[in-house]
PDB file of N, CA and C in Angstrom:
ATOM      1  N   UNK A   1       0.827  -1.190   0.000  1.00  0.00           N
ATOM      2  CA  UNK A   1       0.000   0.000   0.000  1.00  0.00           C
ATOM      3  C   UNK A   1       0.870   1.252   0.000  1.00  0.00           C
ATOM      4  N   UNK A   2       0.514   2.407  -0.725  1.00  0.00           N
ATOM      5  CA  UNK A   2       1.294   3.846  -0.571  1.00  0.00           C
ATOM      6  C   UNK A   2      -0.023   4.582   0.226  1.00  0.00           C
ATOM      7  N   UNK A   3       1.158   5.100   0.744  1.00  0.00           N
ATOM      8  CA  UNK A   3       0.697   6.134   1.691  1.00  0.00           C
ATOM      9  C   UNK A   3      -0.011   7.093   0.805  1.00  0.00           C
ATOM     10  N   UNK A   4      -0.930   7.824   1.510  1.00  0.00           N
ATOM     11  CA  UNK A   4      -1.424   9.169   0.826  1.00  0.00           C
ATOM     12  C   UNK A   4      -1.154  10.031   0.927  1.00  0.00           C
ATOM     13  N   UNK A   5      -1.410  10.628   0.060  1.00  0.00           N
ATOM     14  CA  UNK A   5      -0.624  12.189  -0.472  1.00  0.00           C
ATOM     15  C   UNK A   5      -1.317  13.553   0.085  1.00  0.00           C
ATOM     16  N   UNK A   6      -0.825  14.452   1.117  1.00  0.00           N
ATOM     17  CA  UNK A   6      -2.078  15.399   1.830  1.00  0.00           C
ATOM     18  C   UNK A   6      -2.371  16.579   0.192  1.00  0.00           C
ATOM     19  N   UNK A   7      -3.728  16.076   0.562  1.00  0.00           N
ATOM     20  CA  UNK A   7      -4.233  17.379  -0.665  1.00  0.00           C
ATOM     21  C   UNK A   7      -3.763  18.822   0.436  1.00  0.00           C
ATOM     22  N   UNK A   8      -3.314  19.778  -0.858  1.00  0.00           N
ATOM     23  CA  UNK A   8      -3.413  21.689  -0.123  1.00  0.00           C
ATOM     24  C   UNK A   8      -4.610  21.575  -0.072  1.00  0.00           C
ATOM     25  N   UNK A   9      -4.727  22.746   0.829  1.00  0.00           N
ATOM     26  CA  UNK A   9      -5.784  23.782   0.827  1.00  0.00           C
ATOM     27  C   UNK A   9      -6.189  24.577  -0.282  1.00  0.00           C
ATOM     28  N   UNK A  10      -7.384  24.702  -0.651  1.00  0.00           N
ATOM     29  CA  UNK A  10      -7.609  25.406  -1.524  1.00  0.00           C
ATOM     30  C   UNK A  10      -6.815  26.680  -1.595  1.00  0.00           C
ATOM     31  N   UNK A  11      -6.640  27.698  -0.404  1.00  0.00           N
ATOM     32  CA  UNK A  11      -6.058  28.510  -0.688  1.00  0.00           C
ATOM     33  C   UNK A  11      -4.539  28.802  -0.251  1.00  0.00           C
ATOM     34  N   UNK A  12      -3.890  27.591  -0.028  1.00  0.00           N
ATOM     35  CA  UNK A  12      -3.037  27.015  -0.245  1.00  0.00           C
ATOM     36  C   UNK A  12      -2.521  27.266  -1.541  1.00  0.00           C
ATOM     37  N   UNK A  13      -2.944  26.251  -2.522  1.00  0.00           N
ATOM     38  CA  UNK A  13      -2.972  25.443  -3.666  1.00  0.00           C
ATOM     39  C   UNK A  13      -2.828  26.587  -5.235  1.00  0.00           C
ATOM     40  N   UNK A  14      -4.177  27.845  -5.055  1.00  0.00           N
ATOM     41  CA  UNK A  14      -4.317  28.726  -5.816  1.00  0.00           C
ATOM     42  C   UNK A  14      -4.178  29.995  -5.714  1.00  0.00           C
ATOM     43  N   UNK A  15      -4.632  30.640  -4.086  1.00  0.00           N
ATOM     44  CA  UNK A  15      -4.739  31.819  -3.806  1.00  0.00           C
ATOM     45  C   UNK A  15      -3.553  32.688  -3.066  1.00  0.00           C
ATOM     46  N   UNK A  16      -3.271  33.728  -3.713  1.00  0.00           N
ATOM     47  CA  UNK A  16      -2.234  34.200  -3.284  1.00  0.00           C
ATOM     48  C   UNK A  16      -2.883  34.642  -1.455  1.00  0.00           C
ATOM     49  N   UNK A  17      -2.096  34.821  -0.249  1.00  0.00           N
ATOM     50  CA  UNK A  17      -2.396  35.243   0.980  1.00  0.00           C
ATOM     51  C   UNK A  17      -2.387  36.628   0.866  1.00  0.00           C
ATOM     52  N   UNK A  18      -3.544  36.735   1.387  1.00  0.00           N
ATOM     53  CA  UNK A  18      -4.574  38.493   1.362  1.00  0.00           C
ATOM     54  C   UNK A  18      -3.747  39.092   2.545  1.00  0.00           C
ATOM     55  N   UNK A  19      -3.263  38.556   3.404  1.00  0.00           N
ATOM     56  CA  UNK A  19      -2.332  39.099   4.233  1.00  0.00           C
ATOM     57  C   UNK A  19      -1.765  40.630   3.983  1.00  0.00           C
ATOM     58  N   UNK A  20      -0.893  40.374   2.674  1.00  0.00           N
ATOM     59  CA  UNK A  20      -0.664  42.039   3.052  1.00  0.00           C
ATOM     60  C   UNK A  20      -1.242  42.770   1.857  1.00  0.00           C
ATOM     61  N   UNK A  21      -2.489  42.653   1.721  1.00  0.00           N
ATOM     62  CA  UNK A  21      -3.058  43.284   1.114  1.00  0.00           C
ATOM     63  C   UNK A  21      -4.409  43.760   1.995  1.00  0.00           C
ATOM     64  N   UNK A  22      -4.405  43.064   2.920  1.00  0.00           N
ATOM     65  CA  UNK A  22      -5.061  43.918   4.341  1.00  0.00           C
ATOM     66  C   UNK A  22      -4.563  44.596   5.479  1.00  0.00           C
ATOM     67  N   UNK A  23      -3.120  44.488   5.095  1.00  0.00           N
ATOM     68  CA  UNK A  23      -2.387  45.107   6.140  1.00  0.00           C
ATOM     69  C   UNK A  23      -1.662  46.368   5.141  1.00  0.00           C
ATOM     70  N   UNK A  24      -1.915  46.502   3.912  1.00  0.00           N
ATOM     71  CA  UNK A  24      -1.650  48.095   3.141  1.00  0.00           C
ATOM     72  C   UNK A  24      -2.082  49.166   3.448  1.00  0.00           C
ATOM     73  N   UNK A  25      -1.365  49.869   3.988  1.00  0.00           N
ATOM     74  CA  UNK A  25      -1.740  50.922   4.207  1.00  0.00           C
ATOM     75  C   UNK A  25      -2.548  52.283   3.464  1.00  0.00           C
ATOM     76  N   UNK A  26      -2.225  52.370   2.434  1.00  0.00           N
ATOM     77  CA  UNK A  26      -2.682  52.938   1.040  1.00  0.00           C
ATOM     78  C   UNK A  26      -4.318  52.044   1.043  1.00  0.00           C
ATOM     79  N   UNK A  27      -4.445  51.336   1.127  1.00  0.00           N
ATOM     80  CA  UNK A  27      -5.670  50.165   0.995  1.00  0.00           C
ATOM     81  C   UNK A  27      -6.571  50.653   1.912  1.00  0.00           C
ATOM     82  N   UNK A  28      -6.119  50.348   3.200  1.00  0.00           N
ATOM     83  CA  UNK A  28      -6.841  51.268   4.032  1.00  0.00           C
ATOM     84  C   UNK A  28      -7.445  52.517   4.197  1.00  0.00           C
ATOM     85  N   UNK A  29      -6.172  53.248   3.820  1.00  0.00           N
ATOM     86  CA  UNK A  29      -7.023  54.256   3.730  1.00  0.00           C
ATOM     87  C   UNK A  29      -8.028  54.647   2.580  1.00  0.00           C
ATOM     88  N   UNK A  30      -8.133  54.252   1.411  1.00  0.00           N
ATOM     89  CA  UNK A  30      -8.962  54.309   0.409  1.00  0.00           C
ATOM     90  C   UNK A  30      -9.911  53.627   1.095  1.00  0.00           C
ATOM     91  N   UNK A  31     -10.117  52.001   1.217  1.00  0.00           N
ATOM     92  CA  UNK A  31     -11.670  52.014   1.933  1.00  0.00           C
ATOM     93  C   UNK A  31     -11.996  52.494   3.108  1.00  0.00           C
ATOM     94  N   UNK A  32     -11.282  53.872   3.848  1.00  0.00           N
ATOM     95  CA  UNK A  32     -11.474  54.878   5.044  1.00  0.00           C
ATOM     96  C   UNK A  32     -12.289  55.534   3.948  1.00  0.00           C
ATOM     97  N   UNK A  33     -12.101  56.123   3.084  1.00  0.00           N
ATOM     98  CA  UNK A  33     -12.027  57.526   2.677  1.00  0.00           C
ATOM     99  C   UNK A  33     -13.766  57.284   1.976  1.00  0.00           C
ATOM    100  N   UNK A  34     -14.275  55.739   2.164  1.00  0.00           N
ATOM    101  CA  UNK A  34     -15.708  55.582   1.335  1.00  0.00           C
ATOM    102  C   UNK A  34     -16.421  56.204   2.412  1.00  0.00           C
ATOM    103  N   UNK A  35     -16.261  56.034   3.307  1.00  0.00           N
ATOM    104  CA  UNK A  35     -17.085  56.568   4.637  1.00  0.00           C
ATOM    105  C   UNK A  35     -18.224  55.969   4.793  1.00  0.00           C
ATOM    106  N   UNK A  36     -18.247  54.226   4.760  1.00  0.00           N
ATOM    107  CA  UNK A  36     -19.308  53.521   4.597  1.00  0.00           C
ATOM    108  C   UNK A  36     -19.353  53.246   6.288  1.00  0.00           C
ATOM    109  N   UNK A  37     -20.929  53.526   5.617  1.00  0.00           N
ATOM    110  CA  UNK A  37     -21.644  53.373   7.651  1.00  0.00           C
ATOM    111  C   UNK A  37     -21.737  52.110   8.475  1.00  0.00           C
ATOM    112  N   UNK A  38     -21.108  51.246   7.509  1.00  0.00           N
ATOM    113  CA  UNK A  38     -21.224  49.929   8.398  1.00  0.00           C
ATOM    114  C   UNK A  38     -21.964  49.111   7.767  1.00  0.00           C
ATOM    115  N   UNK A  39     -22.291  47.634   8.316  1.00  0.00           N
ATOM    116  CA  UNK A  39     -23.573  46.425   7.923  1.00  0.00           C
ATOM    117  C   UNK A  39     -24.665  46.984   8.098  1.00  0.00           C
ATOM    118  N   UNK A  40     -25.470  46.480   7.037  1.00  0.00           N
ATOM    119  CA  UNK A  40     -26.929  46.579   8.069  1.00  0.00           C
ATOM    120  C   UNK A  40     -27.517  45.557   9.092  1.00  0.00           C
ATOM    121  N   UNK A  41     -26.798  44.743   9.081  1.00  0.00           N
ATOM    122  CA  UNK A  41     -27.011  44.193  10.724  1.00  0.00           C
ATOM    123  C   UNK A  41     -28.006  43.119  10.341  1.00  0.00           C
ATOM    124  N   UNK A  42     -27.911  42.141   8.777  1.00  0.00           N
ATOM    125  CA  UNK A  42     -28.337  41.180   8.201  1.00  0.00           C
ATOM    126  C   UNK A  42     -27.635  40.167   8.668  1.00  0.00           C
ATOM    127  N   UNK A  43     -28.120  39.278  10.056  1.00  0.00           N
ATOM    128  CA  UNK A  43     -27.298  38.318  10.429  1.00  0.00           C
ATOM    129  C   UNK A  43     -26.936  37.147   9.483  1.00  0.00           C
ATOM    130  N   UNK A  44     -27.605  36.670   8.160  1.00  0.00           N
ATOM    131  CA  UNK A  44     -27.181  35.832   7.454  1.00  0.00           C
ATOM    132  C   UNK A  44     -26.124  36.549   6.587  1.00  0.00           C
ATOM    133  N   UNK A  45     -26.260  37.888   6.204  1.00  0.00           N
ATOM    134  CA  UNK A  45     -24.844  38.184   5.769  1.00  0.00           C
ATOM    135  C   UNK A  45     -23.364  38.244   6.706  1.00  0.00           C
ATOM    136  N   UNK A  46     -24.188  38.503   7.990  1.00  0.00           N
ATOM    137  CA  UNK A  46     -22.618  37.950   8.852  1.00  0.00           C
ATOM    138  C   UNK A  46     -22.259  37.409   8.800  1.00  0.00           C
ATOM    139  N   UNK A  47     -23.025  36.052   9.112  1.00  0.00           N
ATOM    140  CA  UNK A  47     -22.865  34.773   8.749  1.00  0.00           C
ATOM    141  C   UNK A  47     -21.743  34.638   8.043  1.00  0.00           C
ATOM    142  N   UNK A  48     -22.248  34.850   6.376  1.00  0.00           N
ATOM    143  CA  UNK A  48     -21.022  34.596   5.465  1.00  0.00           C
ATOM    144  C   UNK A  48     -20.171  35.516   5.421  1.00  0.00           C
ATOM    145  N   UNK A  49     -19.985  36.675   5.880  1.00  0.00           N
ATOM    146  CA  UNK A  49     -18.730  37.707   5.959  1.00  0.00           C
ATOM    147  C   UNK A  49     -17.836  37.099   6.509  1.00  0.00           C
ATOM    148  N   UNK A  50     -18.196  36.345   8.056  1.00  0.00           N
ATOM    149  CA  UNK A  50     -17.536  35.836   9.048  1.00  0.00           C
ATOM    150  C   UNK A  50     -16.615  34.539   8.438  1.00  0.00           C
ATOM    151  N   UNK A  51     -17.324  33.732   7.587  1.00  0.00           N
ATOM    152  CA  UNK A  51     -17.155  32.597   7.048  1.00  0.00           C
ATOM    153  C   UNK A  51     -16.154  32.695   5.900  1.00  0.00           C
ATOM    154  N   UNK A  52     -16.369  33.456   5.276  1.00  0.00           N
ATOM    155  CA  UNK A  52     -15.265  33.822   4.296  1.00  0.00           C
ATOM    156  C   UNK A  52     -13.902  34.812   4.940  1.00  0.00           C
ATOM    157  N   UNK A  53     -14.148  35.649   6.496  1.00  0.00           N
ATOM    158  CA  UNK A  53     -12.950  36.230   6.346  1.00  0.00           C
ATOM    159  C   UNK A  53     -12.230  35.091   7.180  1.00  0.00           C
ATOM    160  N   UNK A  54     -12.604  33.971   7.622  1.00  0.00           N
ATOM    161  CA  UNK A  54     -11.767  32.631   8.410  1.00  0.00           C
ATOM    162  C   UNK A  54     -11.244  31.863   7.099  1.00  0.00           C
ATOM    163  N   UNK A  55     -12.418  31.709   5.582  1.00  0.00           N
ATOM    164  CA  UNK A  55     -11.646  30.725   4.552  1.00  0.00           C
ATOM    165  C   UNK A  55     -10.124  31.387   4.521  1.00  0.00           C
ATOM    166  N   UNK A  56     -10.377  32.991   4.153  1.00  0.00           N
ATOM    167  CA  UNK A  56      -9.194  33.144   3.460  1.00  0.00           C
ATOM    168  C   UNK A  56      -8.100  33.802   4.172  1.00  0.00           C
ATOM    169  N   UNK A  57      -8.326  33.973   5.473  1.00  0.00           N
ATOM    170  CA  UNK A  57      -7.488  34.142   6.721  1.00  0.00           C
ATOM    171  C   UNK A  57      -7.568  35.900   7.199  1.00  0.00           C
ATOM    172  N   UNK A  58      -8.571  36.325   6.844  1.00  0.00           N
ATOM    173  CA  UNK A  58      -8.249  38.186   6.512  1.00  0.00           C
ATOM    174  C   UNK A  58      -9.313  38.691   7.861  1.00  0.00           C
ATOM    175  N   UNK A  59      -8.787  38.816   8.762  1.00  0.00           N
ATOM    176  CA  UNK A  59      -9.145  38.780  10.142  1.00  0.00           C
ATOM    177  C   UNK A  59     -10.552  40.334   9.749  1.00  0.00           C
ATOM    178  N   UNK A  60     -11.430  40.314  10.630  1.00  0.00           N
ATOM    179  CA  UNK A  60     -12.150  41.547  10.345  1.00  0.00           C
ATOM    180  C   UNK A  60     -12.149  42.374  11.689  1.00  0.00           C
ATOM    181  N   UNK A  61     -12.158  43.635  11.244  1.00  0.00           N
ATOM    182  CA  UNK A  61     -12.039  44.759  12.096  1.00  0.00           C
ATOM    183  C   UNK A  61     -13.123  44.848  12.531  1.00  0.00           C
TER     184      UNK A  61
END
Protein backbone atom coordinates (compact mmCIF):
# COMPACT_ATOMS: atom_id res chain seq x y z
CA UNK A 1 0.00 0.00 0.00
CA UNK A 2 1.29 3.85 -0.57
CA UNK A 3 0.70 6.13 1.69
CA UNK A 4 -1.42 9.17 0.83
CA UNK A 5 -0.62 12.19 -0.47
CA UNK A 6 -2.08 15.40 1.83
CA UNK A 7 -4.23 17.38 -0.67
CA UNK A 8 -3.41 21.69 -0.12
CA UNK A 9 -5.78 23.78 0.83
CA UNK A 10 -7.61 25.41 -1.52
CA UNK A 11 -6.06 28.51 -0.69
CA UNK A 12 -3.04 27.01 -0.25
CA UNK A 13 -2.97 25.44 -3.67
CA UNK A 14 -4.32 28.73 -5.82
CA UNK A 15 -4.74 31.82 -3.81
CA UNK A 16 -2.23 34.20 -3.28
CA UNK A 17 -2.40 35.24 0.98
CA UNK A 18 -4.57 38.49 1.36
CA UNK A 19 -2.33 39.10 4.23
CA UNK A 20 -0.66 42.04 3.05
CA UNK A 21 -3.06 43.28 1.11
CA UNK A 22 -5.06 43.92 4.34
CA UNK A 23 -2.39 45.11 6.14
CA UNK A 24 -1.65 48.09 3.14
CA UNK A 25 -1.74 50.92 4.21
CA UNK A 26 -2.68 52.94 1.04
CA UNK A 27 -5.67 50.16 0.99
CA UNK A 28 -6.84 51.27 4.03
CA UNK A 29 -7.02 54.26 3.73
CA UNK A 30 -8.96 54.31 0.41
CA UNK A 31 -11.67 52.01 1.93
CA UNK A 32 -11.47 54.88 5.04
CA UNK A 33 -12.03 57.53 2.68
CA UNK A 34 -15.71 55.58 1.34
CA UNK A 35 -17.08 56.57 4.64
CA UNK A 36 -19.31 53.52 4.60
CA UNK A 37 -21.64 53.37 7.65
CA UNK A 38 -21.22 49.93 8.40
CA UNK A 39 -23.57 46.42 7.92
CA UNK A 40 -26.93 46.58 8.07
CA UNK A 41 -27.01 44.19 10.72
CA UNK A 42 -28.34 41.18 8.20
CA UNK A 43 -27.30 38.32 10.43
CA UNK A 44 -27.18 35.83 7.45
CA UNK A 45 -24.84 38.18 5.77
CA UNK A 46 -22.62 37.95 8.85
CA UNK A 47 -22.87 34.77 8.75
CA UNK A 48 -21.02 34.60 5.46
CA UNK A 49 -18.73 37.71 5.96
CA UNK A 50 -17.54 35.84 9.05
CA UNK A 51 -17.15 32.60 7.05
CA UNK A 52 -15.26 33.82 4.30
CA UNK A 53 -12.95 36.23 6.35
CA UNK A 54 -11.77 32.63 8.41
CA UNK A 55 -11.65 30.72 4.55
CA UNK A 56 -9.19 33.14 3.46
CA UNK A 57 -7.49 34.14 6.72
CA UNK A 58 -8.25 38.19 6.51
CA UNK A 59 -9.14 38.78 10.14
CA UNK A 60 -12.15 41.55 10.34
CA UNK A 61 -12.04 44.76 12.10
Amino acid sequence: MSAAVPTPRLSEAVLPSPRSAVADAARLAAVASYRLPGHAGVSDLDAVVAYMARTVEAPLR
